[in-house]
N, C-alpha and C. Protein backbone atom coordinates (compact mmCIF):
# COMPACT_ATOMS: atom_id res chain seq x y z
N UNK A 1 40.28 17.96 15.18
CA UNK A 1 39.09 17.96 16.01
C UNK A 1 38.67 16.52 16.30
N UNK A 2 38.27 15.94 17.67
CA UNK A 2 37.67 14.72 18.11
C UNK A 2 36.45 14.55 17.41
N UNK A 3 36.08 13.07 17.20
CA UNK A 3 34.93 12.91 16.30
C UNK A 3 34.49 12.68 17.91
N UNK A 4 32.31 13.40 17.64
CA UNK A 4 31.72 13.05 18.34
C UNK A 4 31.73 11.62 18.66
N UNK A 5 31.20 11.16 20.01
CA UNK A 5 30.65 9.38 20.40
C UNK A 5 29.51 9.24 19.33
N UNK A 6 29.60 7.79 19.14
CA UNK A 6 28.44 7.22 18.37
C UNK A 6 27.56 7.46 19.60
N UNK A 7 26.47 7.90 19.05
CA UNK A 7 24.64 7.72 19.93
C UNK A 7 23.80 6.84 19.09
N UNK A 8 23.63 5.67 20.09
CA UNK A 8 22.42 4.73 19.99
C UNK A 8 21.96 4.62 20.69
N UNK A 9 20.27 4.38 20.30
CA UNK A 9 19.18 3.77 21.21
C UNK A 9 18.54 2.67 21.20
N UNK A 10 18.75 2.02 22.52
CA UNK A 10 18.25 0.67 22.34
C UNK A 10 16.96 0.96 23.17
N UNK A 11 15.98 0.01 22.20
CA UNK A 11 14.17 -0.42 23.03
C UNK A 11 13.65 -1.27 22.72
N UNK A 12 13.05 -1.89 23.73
CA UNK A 12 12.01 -2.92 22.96
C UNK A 12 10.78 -2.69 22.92
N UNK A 13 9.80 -3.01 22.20
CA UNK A 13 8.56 -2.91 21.72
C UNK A 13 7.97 -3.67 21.35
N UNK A 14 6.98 -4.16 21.69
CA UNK A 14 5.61 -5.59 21.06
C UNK A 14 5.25 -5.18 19.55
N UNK A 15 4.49 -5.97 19.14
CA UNK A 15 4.02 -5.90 17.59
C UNK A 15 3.26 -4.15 17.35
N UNK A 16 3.03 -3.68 18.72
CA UNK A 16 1.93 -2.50 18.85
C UNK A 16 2.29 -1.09 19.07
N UNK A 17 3.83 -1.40 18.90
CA UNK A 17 5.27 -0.53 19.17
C UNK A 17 4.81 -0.10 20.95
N UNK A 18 4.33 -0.99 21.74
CA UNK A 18 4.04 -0.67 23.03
C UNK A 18 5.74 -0.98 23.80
N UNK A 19 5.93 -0.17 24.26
CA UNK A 19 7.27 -0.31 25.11
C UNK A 19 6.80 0.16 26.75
N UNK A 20 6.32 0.97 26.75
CA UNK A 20 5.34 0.46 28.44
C UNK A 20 4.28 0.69 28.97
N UNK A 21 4.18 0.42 30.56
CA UNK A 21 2.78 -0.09 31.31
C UNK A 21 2.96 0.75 32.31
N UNK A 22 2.51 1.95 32.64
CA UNK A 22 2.52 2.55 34.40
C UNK A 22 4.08 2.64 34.56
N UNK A 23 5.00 2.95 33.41
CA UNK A 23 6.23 3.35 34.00
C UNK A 23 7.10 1.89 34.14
N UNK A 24 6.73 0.51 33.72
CA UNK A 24 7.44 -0.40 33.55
C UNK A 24 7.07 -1.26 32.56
N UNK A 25 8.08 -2.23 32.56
CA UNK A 25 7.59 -3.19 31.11
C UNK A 25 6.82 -3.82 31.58
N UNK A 26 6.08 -4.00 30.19
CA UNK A 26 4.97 -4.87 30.06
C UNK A 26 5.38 -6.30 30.07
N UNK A 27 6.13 -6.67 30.00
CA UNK A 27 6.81 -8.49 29.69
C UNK A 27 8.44 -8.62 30.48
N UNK A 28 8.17 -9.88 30.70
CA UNK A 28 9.42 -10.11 31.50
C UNK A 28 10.47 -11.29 30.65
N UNK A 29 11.30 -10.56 29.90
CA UNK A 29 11.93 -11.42 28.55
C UNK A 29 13.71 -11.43 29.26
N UNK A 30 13.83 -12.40 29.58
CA UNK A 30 15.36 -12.05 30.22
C UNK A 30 16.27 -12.09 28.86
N UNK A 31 16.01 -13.06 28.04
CA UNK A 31 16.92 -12.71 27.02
C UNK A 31 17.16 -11.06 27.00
N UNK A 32 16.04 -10.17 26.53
CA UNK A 32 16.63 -8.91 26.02
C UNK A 32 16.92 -8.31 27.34
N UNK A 33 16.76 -8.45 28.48
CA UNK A 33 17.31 -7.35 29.33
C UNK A 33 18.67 -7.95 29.42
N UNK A 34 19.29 -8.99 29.08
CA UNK A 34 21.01 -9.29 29.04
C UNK A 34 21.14 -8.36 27.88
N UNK A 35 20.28 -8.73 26.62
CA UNK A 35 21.06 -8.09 25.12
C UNK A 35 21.31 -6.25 25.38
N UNK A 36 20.25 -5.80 26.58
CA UNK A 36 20.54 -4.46 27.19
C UNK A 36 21.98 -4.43 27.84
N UNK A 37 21.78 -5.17 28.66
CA UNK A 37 23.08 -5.41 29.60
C UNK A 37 24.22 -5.25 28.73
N UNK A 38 24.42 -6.48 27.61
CA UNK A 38 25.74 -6.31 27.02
C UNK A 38 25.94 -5.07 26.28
N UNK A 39 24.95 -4.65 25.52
CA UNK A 39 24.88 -3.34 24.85
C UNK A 39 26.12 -2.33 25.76
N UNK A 40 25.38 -2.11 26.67
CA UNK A 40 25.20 -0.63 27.36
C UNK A 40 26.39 -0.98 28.44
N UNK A 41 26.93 -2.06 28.96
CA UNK A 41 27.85 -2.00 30.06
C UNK A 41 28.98 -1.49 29.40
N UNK A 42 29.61 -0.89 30.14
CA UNK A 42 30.57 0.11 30.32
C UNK A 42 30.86 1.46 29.16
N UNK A 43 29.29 1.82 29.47
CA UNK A 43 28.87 2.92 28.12
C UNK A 43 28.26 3.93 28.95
N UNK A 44 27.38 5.08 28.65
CA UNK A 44 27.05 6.04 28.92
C UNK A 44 25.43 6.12 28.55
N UNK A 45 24.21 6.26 29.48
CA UNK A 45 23.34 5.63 28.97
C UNK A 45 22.85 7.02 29.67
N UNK A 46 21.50 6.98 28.74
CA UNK A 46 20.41 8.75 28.77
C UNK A 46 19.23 8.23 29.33
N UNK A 47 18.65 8.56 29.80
CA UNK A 47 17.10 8.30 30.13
C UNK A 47 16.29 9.45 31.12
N UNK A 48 15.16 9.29 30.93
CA UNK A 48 14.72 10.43 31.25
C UNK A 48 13.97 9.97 32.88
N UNK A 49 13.34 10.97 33.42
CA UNK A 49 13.16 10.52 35.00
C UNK A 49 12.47 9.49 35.59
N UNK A 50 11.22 9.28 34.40
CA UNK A 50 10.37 8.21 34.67
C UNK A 50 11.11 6.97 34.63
N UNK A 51 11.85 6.87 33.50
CA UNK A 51 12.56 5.53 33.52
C UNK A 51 13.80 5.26 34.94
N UNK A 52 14.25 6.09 34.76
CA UNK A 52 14.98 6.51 36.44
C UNK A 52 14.14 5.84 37.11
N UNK A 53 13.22 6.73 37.72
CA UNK A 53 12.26 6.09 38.47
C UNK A 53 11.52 4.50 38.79
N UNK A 54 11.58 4.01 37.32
CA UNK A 54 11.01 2.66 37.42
C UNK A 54 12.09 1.59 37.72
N UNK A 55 13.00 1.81 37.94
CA UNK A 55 14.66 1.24 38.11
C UNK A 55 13.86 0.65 39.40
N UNK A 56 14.53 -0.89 39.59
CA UNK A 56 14.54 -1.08 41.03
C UNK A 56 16.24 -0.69 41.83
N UNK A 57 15.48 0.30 42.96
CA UNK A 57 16.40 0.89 43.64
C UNK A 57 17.67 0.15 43.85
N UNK A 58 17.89 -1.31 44.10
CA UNK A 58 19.15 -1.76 44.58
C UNK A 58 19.79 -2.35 42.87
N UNK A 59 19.10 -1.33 41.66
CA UNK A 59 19.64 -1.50 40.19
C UNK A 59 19.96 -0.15 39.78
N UNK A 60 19.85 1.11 40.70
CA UNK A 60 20.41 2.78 40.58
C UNK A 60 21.31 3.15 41.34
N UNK A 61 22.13 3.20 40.60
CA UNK A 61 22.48 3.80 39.28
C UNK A 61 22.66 2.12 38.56
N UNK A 62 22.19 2.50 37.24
CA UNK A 62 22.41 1.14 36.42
C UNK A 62 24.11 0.89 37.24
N UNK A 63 24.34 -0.14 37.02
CA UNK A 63 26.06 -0.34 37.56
C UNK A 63 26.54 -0.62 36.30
N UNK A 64 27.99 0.08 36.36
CA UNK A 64 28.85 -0.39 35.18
C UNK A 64 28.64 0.52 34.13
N UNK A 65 27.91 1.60 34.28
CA UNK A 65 28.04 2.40 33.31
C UNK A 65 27.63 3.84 33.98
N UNK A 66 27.78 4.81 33.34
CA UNK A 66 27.54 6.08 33.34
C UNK A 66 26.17 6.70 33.20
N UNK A 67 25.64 7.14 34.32
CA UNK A 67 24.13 7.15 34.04
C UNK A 67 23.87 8.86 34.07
N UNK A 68 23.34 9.26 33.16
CA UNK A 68 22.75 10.56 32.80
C UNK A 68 21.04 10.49 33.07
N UNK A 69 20.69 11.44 33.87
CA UNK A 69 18.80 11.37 34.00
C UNK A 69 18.50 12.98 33.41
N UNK A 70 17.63 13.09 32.38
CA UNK A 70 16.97 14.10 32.26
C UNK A 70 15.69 14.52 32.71
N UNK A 71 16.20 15.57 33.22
CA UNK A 71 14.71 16.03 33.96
C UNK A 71 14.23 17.39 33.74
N UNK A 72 12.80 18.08 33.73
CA UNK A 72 12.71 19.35 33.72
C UNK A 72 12.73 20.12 34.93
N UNK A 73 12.91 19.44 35.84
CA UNK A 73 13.07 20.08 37.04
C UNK A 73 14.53 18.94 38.13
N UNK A 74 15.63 19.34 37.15
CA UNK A 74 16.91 18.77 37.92
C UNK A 74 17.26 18.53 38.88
N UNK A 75 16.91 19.72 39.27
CA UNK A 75 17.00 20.65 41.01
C UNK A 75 16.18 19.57 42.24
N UNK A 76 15.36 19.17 41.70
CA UNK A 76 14.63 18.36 42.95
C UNK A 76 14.74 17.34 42.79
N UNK A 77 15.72 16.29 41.81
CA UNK A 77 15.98 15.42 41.82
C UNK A 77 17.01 14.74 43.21
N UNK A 78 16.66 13.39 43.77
CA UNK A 78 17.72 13.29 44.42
C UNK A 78 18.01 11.94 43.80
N UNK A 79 19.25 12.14 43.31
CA UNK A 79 20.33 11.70 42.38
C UNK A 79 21.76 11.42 43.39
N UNK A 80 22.32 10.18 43.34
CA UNK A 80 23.85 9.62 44.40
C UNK A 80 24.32 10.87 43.19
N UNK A 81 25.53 11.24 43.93
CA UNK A 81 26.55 12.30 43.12
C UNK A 81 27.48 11.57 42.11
N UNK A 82 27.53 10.16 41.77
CA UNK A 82 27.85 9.84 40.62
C UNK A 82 27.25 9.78 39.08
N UNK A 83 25.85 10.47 39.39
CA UNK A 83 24.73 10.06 38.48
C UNK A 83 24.75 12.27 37.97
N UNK A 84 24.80 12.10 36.55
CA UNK A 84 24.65 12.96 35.87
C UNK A 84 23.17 13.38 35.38
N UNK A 85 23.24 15.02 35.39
CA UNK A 85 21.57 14.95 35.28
C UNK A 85 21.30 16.47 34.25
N UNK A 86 20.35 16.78 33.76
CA UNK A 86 20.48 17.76 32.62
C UNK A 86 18.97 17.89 32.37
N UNK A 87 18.84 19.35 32.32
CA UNK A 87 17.32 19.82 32.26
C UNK A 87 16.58 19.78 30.84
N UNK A 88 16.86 19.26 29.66
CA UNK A 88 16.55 18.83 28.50
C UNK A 88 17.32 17.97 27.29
N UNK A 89 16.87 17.44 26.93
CA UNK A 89 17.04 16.54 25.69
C UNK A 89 18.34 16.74 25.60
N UNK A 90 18.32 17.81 24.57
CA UNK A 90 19.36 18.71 23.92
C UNK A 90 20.99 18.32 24.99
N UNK A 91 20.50 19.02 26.20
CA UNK A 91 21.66 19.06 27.13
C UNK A 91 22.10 17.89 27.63
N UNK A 92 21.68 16.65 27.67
CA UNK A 92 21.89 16.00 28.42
C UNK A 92 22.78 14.74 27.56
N UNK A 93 22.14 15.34 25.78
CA UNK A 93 23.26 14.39 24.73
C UNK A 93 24.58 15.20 24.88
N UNK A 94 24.74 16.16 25.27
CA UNK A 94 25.78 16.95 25.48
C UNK A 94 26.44 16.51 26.77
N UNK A 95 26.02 16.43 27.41
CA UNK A 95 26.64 16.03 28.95
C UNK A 95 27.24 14.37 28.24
N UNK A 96 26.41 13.81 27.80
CA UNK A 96 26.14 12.22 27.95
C UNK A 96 27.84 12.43 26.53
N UNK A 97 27.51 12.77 25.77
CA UNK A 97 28.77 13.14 24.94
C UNK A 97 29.79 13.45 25.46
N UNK A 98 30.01 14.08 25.98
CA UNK A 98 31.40 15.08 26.71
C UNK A 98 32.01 13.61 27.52
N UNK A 99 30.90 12.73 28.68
CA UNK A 99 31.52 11.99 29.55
C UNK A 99 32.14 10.40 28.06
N UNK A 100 30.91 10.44 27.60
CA UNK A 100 31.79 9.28 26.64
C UNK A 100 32.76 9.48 25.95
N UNK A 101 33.34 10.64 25.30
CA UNK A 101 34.28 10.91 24.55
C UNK A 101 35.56 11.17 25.42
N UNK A 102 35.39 11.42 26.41
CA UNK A 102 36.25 11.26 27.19
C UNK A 102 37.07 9.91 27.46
N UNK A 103 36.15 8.49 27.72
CA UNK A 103 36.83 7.40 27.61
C UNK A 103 36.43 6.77 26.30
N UNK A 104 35.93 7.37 25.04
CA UNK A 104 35.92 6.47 24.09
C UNK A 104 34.69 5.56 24.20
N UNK A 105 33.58 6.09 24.62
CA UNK A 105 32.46 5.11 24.62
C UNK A 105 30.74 5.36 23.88
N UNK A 106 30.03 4.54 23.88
CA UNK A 106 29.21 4.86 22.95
C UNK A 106 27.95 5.75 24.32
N UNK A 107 27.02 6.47 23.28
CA UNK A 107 25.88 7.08 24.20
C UNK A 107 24.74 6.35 24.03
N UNK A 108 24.29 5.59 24.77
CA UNK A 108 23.21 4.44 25.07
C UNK A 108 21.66 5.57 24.77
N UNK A 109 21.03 6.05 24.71
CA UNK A 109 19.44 6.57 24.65
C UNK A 109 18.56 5.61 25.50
N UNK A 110 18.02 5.24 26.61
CA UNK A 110 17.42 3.90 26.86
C UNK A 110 16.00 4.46 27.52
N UNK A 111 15.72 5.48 27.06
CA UNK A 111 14.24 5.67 27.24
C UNK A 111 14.03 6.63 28.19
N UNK A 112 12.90 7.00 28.39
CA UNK A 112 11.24 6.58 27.99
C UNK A 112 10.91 7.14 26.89
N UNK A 113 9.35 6.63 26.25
CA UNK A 113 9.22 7.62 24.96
C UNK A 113 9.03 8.92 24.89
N UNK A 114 8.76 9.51 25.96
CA UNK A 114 9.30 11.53 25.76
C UNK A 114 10.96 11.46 25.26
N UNK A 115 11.59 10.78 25.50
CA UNK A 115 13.54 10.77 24.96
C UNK A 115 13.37 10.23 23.91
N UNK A 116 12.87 9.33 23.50
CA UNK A 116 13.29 8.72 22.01
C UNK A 116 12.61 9.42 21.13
N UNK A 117 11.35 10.05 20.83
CA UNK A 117 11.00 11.30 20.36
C UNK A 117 11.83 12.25 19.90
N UNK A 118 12.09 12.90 21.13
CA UNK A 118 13.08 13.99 21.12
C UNK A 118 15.11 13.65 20.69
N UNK A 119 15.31 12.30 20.56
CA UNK A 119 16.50 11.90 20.46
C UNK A 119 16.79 11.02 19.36
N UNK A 120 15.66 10.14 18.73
CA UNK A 120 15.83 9.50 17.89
C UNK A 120 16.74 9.91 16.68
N UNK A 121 15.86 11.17 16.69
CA UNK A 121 16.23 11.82 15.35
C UNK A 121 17.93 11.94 15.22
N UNK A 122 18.84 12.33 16.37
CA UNK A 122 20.26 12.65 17.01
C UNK A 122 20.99 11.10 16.53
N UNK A 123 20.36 10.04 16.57
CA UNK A 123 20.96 8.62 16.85
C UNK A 123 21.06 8.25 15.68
N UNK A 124 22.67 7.38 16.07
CA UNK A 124 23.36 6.98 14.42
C UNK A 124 22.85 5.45 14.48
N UNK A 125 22.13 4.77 15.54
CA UNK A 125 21.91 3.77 15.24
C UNK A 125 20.56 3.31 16.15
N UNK A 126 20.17 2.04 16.09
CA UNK A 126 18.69 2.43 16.68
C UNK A 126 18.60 0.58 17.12
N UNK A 127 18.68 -0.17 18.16
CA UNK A 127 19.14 -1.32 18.57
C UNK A 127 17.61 -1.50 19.05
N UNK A 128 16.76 -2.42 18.04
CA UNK A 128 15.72 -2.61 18.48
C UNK A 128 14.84 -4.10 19.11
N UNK A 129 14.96 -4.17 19.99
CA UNK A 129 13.88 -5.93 20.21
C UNK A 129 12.38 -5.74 19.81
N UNK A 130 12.05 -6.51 19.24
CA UNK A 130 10.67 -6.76 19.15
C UNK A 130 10.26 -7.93 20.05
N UNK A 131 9.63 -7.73 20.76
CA UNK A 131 8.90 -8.79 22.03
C UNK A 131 7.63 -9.09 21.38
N UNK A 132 7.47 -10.63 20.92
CA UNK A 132 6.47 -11.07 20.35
C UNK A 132 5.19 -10.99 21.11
N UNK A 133 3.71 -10.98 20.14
CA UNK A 133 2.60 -10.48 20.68
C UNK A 133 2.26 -9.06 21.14
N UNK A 134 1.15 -8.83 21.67
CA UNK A 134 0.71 -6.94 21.80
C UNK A 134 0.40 -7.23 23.70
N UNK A 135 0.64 -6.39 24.14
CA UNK A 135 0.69 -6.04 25.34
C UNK A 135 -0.27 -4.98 25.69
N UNK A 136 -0.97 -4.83 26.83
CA UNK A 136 -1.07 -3.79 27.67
C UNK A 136 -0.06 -2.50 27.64
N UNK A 137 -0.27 -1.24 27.03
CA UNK A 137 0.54 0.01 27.72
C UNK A 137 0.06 1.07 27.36
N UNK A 138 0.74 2.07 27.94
CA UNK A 138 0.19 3.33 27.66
C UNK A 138 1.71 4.31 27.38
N UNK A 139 2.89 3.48 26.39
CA UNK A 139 3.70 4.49 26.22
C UNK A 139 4.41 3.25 24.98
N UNK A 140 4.48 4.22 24.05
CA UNK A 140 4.57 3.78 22.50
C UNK A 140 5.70 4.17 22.56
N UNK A 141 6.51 3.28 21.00
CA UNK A 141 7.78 3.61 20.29
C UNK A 141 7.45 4.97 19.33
N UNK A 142 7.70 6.38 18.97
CA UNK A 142 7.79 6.58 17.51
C UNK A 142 8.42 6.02 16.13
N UNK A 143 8.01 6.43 15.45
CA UNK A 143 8.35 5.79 14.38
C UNK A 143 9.21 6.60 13.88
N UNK A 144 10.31 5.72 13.45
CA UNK A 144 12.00 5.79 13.33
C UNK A 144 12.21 5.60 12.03
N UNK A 145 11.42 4.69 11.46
CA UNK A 145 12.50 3.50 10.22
C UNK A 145 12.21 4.42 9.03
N UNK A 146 11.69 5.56 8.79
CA UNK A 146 12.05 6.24 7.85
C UNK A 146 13.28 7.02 7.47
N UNK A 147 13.60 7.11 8.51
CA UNK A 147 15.08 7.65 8.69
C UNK A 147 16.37 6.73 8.53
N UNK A 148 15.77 5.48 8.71
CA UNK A 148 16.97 4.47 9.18
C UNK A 148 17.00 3.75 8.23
N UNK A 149 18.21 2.45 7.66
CA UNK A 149 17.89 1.12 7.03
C UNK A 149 18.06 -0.01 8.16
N UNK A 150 18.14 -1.31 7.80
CA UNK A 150 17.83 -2.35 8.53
C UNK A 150 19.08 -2.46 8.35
N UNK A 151 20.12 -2.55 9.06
CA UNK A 151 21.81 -3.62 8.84
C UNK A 151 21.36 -5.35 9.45
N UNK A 152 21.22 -5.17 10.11
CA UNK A 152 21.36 -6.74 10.67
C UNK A 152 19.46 -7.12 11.73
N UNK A 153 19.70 -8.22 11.41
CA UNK A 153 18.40 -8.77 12.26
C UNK A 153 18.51 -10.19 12.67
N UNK A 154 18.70 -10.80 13.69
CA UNK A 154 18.56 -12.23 14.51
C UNK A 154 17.36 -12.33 15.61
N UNK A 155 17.25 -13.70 15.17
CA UNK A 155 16.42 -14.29 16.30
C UNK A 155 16.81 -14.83 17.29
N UNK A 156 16.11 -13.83 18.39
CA UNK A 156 16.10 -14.43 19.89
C UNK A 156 16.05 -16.08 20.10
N UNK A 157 16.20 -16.63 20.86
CA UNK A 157 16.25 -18.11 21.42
C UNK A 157 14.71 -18.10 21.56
N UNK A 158 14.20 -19.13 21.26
CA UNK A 158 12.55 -19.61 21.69
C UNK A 158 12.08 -18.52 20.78
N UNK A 159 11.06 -18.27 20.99
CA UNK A 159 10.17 -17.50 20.45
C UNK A 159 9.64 -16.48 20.84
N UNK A 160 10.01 -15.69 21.39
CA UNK A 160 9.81 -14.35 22.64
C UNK A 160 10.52 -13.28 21.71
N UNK A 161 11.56 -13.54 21.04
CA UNK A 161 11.92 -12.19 20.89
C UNK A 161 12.80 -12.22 19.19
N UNK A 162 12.94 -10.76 18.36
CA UNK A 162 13.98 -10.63 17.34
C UNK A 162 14.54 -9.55 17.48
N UNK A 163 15.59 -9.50 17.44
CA UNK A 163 16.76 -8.31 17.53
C UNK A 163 16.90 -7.59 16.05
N UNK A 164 16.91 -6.23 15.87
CA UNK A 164 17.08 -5.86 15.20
C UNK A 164 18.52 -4.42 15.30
N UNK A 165 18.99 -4.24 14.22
CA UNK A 165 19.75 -3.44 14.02
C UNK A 165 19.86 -1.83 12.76
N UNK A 166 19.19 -0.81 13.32
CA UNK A 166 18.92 -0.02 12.19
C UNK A 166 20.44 1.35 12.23
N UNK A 167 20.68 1.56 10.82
CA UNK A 167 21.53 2.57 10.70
C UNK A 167 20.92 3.86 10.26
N UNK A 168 21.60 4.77 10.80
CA UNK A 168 21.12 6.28 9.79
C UNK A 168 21.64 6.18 8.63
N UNK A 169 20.18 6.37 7.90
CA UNK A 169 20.45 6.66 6.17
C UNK A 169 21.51 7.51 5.75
């Protein structure tokens, strides 16, 4: 039998576990949107519609990877026909599974917090930035690290950001 794809989720979050503002980030940290970039290129990445949505259009479908959108209403999505889409949580690690195991790649989780809620719990690993200081938002991280240990942690360049790395216990 094929071993399932590893599923990780990468997010970032301020000291206030705030990860966003009206459907976008609160801070503009280029370091971590590369440490996204390298993560997730040529991987299989989940997110749910809002985050879809907050994409700037000439950045949808993320490029270079496999994009899955969950939605509760699929059907009225308009989605390019390369973009995979799945009416809950559940289904869409399944979809997002099936296409990575196919070429051997990992399943990215990349938000919003209705998905990491509902997905955290699923994820063998949990790729976190902390963006220094508290921000403006109205959409929080849950809390994960009971489940997880810490493997690795580095500091960002300057003072904006620390990378962290959590495993399932």
């Amino acid at each position: 039998m094929m071993q399932k794809p590893k599923v990780a989720a990468v997010v970032a979050m301020d000291e206030d576990r705030v990860i966003g503002r009206q459907g976008a980030l609160p801070w503009d940290v280029p370091q971590d949107l590369a440490h996204f970039r390298k993560l997730t290129k040529d991987h299989v990445v989940v997110m749910g519609r809002k985050t879809w949505d907050s994409l700037p259009a000439k950045r949808r479908p993320l490029p270079d990877r496999t994009n899955v959108v969950v939605s509760r209403h699929p059907e009225q999505l308009s989605l390019p026909p390369e973009v995979l889409s799945a009416s809950s949580p559940d289904e869409a690690l399944r979809v997002a599974q099936d296409a990575a195991l196919a070429a051997s790649k990992t399943v990215w989780v990349i938000g919003g917090a209705e998905l990491y809620k509902a997905l955290l719990p699923m994820c063998d690993e949990v790729h976190l930035t902390v963006i220094r200081g508290k921000h403006e938002g109205d959409a929080h991280l849950p809390r994960f690290e009971d489940s997880f240990e810490l493997s690795s942690r580095s500091e960002g360049e300057g003072e904006q950001c620390s990378f962290f790395v959590y495993v399932k216990k």
